[in-house]
Protein backbone atom coordinates (compact mmCIF):
# COMPACT_ATOMS: atom_id res chain seq x y z
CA UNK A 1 -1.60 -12.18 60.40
CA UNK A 2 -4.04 -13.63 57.98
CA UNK A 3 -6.36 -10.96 58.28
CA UNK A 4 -3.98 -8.13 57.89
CA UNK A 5 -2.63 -9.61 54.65
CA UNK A 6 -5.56 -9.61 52.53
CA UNK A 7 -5.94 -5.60 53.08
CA UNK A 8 -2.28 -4.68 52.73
CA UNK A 9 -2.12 -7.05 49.28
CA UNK A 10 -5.22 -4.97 48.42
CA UNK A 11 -3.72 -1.85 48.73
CA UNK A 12 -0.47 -2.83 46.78
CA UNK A 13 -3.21 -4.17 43.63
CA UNK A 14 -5.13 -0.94 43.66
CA UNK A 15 -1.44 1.04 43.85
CA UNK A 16 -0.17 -0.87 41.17
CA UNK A 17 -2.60 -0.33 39.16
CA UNK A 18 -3.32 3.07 39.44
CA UNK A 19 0.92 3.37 38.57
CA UNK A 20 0.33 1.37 35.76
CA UNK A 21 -3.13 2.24 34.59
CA UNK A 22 -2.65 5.42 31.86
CA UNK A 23 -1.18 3.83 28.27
CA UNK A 24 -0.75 5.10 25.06
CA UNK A 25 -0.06 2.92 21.67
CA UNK A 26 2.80 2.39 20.49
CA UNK A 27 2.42 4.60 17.80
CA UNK A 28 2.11 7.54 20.01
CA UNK A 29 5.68 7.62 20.97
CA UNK A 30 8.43 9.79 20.42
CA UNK A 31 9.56 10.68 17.13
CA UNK A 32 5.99 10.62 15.81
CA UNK A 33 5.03 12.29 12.48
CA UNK A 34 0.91 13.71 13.00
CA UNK A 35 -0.93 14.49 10.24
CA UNK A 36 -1.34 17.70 9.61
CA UNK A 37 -4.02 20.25 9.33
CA UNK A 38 -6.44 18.22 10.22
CA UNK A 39 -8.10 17.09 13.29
CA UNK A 40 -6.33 13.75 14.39
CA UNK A 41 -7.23 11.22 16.89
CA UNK A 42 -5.07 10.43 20.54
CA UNK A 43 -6.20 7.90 22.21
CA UNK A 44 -4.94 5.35 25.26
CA UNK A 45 -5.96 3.07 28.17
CA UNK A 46 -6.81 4.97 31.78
CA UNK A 47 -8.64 4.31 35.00
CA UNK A 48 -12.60 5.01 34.36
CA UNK A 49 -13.08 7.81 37.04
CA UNK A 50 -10.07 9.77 36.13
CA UNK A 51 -9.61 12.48 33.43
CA UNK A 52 -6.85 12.56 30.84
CA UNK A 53 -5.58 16.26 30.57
CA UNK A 54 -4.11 16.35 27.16
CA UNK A 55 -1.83 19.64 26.29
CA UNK A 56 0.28 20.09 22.50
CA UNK A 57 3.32 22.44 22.33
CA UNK A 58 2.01 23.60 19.35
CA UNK A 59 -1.34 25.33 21.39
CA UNK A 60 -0.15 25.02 24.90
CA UNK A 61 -3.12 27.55 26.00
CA UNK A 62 -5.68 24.78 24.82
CA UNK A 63 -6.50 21.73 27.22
CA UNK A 64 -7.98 18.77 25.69
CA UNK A 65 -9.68 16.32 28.24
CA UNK A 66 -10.79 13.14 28.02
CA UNK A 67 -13.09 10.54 30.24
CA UNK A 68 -11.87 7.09 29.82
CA UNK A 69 -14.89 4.27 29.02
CA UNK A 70 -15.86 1.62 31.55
CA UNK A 71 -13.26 -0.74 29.32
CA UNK A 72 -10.53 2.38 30.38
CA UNK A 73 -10.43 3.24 26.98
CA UNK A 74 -10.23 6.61 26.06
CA UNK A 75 -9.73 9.05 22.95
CA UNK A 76 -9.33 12.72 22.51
CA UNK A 77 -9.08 14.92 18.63
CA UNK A 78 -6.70 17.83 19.01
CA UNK A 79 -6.45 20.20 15.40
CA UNK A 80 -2.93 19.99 14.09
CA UNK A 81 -1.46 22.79 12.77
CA UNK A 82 0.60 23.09 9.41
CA UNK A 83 3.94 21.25 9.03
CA UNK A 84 6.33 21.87 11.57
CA UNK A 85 7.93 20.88 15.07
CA UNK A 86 9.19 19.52 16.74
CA UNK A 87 6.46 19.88 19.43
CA UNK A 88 5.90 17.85 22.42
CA UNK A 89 2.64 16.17 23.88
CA UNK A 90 1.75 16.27 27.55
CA UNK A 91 -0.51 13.74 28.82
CA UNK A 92 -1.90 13.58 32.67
CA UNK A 93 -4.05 11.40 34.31
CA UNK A 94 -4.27 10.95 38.32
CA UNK A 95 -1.08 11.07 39.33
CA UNK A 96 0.72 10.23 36.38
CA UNK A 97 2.42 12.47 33.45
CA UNK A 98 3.31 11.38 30.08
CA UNK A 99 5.27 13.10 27.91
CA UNK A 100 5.99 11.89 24.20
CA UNK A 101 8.75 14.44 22.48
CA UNK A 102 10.07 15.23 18.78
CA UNK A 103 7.07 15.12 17.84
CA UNK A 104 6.38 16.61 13.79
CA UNK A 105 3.27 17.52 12.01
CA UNK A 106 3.53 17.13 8.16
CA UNK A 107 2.84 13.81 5.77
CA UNK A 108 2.02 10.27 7.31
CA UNK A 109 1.32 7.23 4.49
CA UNK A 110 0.94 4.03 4.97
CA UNK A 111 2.89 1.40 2.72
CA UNK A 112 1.46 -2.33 2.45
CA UNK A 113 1.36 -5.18 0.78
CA UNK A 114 3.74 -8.37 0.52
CA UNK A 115 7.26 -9.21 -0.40
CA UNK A 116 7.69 -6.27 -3.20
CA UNK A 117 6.92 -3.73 -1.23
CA UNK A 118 8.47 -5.37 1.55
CA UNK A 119 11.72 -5.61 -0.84
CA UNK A 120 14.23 -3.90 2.38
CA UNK A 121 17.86 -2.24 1.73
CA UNK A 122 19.35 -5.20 3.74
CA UNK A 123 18.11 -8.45 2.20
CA UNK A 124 21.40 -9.09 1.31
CA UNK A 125 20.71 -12.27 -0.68
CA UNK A 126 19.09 -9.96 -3.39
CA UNK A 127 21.17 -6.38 -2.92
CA UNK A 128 20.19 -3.29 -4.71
CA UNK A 129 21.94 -0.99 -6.31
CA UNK A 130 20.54 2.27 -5.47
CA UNK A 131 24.36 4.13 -4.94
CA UNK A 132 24.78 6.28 -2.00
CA UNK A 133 21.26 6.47 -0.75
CA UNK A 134 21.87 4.54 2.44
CA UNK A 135 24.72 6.57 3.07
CA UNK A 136 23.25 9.93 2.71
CA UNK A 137 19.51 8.74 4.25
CA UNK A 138 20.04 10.81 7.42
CA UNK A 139 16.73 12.82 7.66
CA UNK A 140 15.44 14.17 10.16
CA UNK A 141 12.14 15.23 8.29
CA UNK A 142 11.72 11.70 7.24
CA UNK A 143 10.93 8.79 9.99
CA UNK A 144 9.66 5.19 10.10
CA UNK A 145 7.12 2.94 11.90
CA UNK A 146 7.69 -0.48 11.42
CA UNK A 147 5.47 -3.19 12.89
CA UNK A 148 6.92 -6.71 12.95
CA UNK A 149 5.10 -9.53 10.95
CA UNK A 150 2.59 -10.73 13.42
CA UNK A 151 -0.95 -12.37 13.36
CA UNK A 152 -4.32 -13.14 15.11
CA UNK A 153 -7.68 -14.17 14.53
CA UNK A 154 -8.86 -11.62 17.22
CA UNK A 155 -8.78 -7.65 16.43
CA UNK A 156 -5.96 -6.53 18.28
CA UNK A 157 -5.85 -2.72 19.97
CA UNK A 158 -1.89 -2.26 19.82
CA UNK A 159 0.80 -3.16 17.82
CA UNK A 160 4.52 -3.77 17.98
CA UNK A 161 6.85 -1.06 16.74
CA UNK A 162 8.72 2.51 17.01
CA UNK A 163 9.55 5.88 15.22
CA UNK A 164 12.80 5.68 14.17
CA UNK A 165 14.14 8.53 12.59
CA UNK A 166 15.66 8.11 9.04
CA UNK A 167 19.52 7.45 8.83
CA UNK A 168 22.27 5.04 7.73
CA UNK A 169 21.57 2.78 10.98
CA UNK A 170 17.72 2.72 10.33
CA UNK A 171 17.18 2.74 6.59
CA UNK A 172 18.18 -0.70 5.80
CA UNK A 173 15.44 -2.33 6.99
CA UNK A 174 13.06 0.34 5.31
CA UNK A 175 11.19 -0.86 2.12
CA UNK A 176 13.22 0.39 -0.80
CA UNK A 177 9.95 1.72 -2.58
CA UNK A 178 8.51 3.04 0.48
CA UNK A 179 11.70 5.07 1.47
CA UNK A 180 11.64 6.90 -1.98
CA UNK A 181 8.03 7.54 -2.15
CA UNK A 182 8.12 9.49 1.21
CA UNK A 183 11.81 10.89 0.63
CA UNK A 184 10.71 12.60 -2.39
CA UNK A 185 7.26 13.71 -0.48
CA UNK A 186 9.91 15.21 1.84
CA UNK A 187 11.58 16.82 -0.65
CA UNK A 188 8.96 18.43 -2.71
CA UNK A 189 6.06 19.22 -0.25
CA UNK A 190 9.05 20.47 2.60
CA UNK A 191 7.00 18.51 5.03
CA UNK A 192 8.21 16.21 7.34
CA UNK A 193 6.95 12.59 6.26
CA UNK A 194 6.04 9.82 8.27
CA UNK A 195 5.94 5.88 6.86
CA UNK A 196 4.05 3.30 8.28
CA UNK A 197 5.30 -0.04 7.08
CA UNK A 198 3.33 -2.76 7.48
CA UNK A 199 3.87 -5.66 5.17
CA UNK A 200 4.25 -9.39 5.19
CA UNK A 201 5.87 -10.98 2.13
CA UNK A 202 3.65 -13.99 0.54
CA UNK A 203 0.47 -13.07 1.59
CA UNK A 204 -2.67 -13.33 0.12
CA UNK A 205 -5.09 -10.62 -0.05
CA UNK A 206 -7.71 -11.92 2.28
CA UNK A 207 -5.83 -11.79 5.20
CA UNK A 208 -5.59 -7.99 4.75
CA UNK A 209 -9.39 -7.31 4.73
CA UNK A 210 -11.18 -6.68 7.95
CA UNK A 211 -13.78 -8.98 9.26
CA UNK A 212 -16.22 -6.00 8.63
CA UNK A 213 -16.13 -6.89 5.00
CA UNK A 214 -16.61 -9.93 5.10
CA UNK A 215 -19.55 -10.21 7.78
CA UNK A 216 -20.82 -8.14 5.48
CA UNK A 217 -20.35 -9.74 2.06
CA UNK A 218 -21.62 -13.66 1.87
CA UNK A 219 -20.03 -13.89 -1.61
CA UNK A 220 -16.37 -12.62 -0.11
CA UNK A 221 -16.52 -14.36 2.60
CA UNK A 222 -17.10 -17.97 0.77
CA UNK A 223 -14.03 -16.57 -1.25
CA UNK A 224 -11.53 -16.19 1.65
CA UNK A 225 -12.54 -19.25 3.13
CA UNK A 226 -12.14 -21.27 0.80
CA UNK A 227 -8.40 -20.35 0.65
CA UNK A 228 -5.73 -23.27 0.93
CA UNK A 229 -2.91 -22.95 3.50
CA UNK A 230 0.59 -22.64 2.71
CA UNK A 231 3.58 -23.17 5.12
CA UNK A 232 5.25 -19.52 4.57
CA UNK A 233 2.46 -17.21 6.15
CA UNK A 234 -1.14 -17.44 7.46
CA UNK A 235 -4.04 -16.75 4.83
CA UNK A 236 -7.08 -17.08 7.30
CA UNK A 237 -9.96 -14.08 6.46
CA UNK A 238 -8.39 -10.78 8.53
CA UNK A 239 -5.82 -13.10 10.22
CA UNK A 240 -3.43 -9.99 9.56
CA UNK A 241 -5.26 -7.32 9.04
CA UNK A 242 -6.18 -7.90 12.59
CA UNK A 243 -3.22 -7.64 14.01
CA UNK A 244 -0.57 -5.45 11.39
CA UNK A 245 -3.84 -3.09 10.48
CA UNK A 246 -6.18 -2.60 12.97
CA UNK A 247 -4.03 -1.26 15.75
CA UNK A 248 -3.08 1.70 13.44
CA UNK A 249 -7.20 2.70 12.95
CA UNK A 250 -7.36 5.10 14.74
CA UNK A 251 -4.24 6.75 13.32
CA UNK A 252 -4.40 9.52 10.51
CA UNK A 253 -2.74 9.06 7.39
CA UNK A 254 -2.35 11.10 3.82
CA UNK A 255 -2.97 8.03 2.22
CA UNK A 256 -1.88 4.37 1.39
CA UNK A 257 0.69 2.88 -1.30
CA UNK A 258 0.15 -1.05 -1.80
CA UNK A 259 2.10 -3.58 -3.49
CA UNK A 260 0.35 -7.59 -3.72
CA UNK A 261 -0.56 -9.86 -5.76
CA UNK A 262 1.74 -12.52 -6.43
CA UNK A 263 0.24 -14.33 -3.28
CA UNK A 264 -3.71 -14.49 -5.17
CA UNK A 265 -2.22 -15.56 -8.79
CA UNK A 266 -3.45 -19.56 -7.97
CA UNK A 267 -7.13 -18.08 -8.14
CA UNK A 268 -6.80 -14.06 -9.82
CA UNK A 269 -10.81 -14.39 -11.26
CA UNK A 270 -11.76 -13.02 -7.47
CA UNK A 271 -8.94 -10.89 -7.34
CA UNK A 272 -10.82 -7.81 -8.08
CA UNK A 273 -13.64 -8.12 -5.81
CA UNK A 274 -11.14 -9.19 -2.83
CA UNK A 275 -9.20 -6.07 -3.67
CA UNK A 276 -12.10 -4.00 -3.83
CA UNK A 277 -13.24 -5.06 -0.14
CA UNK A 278 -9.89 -4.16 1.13
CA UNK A 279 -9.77 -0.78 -0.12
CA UNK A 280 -13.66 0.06 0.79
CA UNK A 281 -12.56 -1.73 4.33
CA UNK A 282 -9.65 0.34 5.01
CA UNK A 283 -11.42 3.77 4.33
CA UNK A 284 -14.41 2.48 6.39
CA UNK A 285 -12.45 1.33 9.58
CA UNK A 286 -9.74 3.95 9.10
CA UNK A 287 -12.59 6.78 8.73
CA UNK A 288 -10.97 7.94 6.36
CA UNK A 289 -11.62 8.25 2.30
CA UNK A 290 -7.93 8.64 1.64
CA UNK A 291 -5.75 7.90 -1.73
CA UNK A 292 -5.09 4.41 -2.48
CA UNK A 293 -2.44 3.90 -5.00
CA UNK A 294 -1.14 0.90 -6.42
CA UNK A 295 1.48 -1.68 -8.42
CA UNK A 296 0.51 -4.40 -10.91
CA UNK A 297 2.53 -7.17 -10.05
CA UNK A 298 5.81 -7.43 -12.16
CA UNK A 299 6.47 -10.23 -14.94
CA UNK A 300 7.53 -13.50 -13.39
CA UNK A 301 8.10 -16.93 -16.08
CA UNK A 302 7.26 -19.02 -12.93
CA UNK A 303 2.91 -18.66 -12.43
CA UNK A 304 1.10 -21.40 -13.77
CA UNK A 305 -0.50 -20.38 -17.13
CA UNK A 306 -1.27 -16.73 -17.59
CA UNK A 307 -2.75 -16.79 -13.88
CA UNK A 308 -0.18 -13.33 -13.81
CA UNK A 309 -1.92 -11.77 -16.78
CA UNK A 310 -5.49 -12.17 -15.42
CA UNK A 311 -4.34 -11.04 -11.73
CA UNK A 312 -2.93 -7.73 -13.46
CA UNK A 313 -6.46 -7.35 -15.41
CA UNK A 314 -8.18 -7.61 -12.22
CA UNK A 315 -5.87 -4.84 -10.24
CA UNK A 316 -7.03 -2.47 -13.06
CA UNK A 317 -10.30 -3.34 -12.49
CA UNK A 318 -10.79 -1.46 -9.46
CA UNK A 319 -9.60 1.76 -10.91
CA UNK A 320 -13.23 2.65 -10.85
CA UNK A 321 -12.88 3.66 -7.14
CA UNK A 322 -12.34 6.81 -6.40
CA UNK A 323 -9.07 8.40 -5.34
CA UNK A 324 -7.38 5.21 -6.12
CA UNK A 325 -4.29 4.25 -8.96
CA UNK A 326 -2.12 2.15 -10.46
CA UNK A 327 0.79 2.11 -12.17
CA UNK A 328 2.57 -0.81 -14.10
CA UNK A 329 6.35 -1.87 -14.06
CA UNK A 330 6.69 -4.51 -16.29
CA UNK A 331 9.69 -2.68 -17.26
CA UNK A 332 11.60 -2.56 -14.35
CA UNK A 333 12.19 -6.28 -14.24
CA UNK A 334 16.41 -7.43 -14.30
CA UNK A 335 15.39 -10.87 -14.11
CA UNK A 336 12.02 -12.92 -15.45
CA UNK A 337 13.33 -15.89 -13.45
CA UNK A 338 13.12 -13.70 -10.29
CA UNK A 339 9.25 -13.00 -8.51
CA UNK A 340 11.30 -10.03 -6.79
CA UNK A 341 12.69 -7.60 -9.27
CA UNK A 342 15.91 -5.71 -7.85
CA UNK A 343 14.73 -1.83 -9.18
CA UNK A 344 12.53 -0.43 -6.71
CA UNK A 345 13.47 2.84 -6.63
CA UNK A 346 11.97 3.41 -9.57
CA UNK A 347 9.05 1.79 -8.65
CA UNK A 348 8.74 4.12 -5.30
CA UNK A 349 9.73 7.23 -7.62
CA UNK A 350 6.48 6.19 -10.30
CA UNK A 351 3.97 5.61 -7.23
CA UNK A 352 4.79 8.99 -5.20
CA UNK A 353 3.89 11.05 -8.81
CA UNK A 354 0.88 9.98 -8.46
CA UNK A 355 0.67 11.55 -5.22
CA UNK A 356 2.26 14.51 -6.37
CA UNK A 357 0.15 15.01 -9.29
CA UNK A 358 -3.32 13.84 -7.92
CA UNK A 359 -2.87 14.45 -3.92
CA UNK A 360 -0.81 17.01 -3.62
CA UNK A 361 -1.14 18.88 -6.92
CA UNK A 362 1.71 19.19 -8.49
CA UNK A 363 1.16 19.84 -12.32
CA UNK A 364 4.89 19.42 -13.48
CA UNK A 365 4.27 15.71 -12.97
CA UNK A 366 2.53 13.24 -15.65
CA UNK A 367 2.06 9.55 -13.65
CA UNK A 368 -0.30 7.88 -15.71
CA UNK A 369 0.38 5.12 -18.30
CA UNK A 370 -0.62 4.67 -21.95
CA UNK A 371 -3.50 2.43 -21.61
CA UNK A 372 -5.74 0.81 -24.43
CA UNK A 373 -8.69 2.95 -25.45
CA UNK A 374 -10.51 1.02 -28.34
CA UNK A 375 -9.59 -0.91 -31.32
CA UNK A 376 -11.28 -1.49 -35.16
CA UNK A 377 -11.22 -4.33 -37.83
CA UNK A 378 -10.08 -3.70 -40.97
CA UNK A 379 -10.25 -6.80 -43.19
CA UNK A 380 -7.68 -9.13 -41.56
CA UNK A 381 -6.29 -6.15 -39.40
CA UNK A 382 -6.76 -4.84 -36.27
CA UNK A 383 -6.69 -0.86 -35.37
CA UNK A 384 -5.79 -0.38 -31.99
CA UNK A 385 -6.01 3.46 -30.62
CA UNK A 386 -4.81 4.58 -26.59
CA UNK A 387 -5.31 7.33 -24.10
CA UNK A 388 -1.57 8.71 -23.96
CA UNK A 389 0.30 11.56 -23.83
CA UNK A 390 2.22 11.84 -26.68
CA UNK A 391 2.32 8.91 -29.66
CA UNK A 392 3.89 5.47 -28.42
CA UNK A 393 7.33 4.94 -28.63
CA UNK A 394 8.64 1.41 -29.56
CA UNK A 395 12.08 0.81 -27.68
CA UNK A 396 12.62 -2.23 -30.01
CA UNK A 397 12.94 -2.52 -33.79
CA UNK A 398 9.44 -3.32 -34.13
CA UNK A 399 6.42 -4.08 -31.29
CA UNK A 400 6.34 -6.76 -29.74
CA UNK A 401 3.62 -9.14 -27.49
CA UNK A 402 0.66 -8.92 -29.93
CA UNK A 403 -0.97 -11.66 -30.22
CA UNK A 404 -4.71 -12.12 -32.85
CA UNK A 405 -7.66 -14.39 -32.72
CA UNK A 406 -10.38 -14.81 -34.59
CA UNK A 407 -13.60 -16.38 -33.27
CA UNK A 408 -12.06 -19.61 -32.06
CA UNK A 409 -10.25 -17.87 -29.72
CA UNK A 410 -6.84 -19.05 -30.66
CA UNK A 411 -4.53 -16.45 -29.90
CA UNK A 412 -0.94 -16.60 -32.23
CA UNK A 413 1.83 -14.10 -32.38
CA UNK A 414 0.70 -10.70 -34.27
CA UNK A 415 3.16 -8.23 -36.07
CA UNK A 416 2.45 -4.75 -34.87
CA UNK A 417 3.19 -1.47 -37.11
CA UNK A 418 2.66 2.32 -35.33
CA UNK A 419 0.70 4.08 -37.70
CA UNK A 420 1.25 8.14 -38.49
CA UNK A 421 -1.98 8.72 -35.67
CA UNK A 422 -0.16 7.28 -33.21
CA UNK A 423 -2.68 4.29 -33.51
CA UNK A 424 -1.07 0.54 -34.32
CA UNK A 425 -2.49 -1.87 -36.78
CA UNK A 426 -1.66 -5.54 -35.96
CA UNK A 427 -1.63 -8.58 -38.39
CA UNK A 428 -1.11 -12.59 -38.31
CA UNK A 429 -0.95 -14.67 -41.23
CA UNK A 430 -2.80 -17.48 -39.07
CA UNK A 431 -5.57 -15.26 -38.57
CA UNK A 432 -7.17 -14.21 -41.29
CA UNK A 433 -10.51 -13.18 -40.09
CA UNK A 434 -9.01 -11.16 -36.18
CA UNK A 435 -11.84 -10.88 -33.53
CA UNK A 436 -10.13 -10.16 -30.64
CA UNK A 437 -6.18 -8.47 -29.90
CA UNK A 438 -4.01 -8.68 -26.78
CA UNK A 439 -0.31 -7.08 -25.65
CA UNK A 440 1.71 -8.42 -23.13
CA UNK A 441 -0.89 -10.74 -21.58
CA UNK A 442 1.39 -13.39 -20.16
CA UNK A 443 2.73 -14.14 -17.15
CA UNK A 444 6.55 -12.65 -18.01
CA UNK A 445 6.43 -10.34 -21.39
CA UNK A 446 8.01 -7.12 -21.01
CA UNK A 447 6.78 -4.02 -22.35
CA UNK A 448 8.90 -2.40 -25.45
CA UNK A 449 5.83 0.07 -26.06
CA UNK A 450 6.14 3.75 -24.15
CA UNK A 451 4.94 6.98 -23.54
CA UNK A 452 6.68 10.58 -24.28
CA UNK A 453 7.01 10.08 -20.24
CA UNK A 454 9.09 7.03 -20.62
CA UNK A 455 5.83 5.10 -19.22
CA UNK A 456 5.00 1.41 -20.13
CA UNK A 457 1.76 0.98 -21.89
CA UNK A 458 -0.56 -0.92 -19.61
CA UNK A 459 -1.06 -4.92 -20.51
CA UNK A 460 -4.73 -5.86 -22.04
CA UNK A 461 -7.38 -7.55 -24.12
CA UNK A 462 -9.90 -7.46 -25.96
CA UNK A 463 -11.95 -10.86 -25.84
CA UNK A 464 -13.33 -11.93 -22.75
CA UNK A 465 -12.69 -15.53 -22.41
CA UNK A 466 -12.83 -16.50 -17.97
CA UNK A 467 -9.75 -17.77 -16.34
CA UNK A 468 -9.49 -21.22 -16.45
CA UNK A 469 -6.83 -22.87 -13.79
């Protein structure tokens, strides 16, 4: 009896796992959104010895094969055409036949970061009043990919999550800056739009950045390391990059929209060089030079010193990158008291014109903020000039958040006046020789200077004094 057991469980092994052997990702599911016009990536998990016949509705006459690895991995590039669908995808391999259906090509972005972006419909502790958008979110042209808030200190090759496709049932749990960056894609390109959300609120900035970066970067690595823990979400080096980011590799996006910060304000002199890892680590590992655009974090009374103000100094540092920006929202704030403001629409609505002006090309769109451009003394004044469109606009009585030092680097509350140029001169009576200016460089002041556009001008300084904890 012995004897024929062994075979006979040998024979059910090999059965099973020839049943079971042909996988796709998660992502490659029903419902999917493709990137199109482009040549995007399929890949899966199949015996080594078999072939993976690949056939798209959209070119039915064209088979794509593929020979899966001795590790039974396998990948395959199929051209997409322009946006449209829905399509289906055939997949066969032995004996087996996958179909995944609904498929559309048009826009796919990826939205990251912590809690702010994170910021959902449904956290009902904090509502939002955005109207009747829940109500009226069914879209078919607009669908979601949410991956659930996971972690490992090992690159994982699959991740958690489905395509839903927009509606009242399934928007609530979207990010409320995320869902009106790619519903007003949607509406202006007439693509479908695909959002990947993939976000953890209170995380740090390290744990985002793949272990590439830091194997090979001494300096960044010594940085993340030396990160303390905290109780509310791990902060290892990749710990969640691994396993929220590097499933989705493989997958082609338009581009990325990011929202962090908060979680780096206890050390923000790295900040920059962090932040530039991550979005030099994404395009490498994602293959992919794609637009990165981001959010200064928002005014908050509870960081420790002006930790905030430094943190938003080094965001704008990075702008050197290419293909990457920022915009700041220091305006949108209901509550100083509160690390999560409550408009987000509007902070979704200011990152997708970038996209619209700089990806996509629309020119009745102006995104970018006032920001400082140089300054002058003049006796015991300062001349401060910008790069704006249009002359600044003060929404108080008079300008606000100025502060002047001279060379002891004592900064005290400046008056501001808006010259005829569109310039502004700035004054203190307890400075009487100024050396250096600043505007809004605190951890909670609100902007009251803006654009023609309605934009905030960008926080800054002038002097150059390091962060000091």
């Amino acid at each position: 009896m012995k004897k024929l057991l062994v075979p006979i469980l040998l024979c059910l092994a090999l059965n099973t796992s020839a049943q079971w052997a042909f996988r796709l990702p998660s992502i490659i599911s029903n419902h999917a959104v493709l990137q199109q016009s482009t040549d995007v990536k399929l890949w899966g998990w199949a015996q080594s010895g078999s072939t993976v016949k690949i056939s798209c509705s959209w070119n039915p006459t064209d088979t794509v094969k593929a020979e899966p690895r001795k590790d039974w991995t396998w990948d395959a590039i199929v051209k997409t055409p322009k946006a449209g669908g829905p399509y289906t995808i055939t997949f066969i391999s032995s004996s087996q036949k996958v179909v995944i259906e609904d498929i559309l090509i048009g826009e796919v972005w990826l939205c990251s970061g912590q809690s702010n972006m994170e910021y959902a419909f449904n956290w009902e502790s904090k509502p939002i009043d955005v109207g009747d958008a829940v109500a009226k979110s069914a879209n078919n042209q607009l669908r979601f990919f949410q991956l659930s808030h996971t972690y490992s200190i090992y690159p994982k090759d699959n991740s958690d999550g489905e395509w839903k496709i927009s509606s009242p049932e399934t928007t609530p749990s979207m990010s409320v800056a995320g869902y009106f960056f790619g519903k007003t894609i949607n509406e202006k390109t007439k693509a479908p739009v695909g959002l990947i959300a993939s976000y953890w609120g209170g995380t740090n900035v390290q744990s985002w950045i793949p272990n590439e970066v830091f194997a090979e970067n001494a300096e960044l690595k010594t940085l993340a390391e030396d990160t303390k823990a905290v109780n509310w979400a791990p902060v290892a080096p990749a710990v969640i990059y691994n396993s929220m980011l590097q499933p989705l590799v493989n997958y082609k996006i338009a581009g990325a929209i990011w929202y962090q910060g908060e979680g780096n304000t206890g050390e923000p002199q790295n900040y920059s060089k962090l932040f530039e890892g991550l979005i030099t680590g994404w395009r490498k590992a994602f293959n992919n030079d794609f637009p990165f655009y981001f959010v200064q974090i928002a005014p908050w009374s509870g960081y420790g010193k002006n930790s905030a103000a430094y943190l938003r100094e080094q965001q704008e540092a990075v702008l050197h990158l290419p293909k990457t920006g920022m915009i700041t929202v220091g305006d949108l704030v209901d509550n100083i008291k509160d690390i999560h403001p409550r408009i987000k629409k509007e902070v979704g609505m200011r990152l997708v014109n970038l996209a619209l002006k700089e990806h996509y090309g629309f020119q009745d769109v102006n995104p970018y903020h006032p920001r400082y451009k140089n300054f002058s003394i003049k006796k015991d004044k300062i001349n401060i000039r910008f790069t704006t469109s249009g002359k600044l606009i003060c929404k108080a009585k008079t300008p606000a958040n100025f502060q002047l030092a001279g060379a002891d680097n004592q900064f005290f509350p400046a008056v501001a006046k808006i010259e005829k140029d569109g310039s502004i001169t700035v004054s203190s009576k307890e400075v009487k020789v100024p050396v250096s200016v600043r505007y809004c460089f605190t951890n909670d002041a609100t902007p009251d200077l803006f654009d023609t556009n309605g934009l905030p001008l960008i926080p800054f300084r002038t002097d150059m004094i390091q962060y000091k904890p």
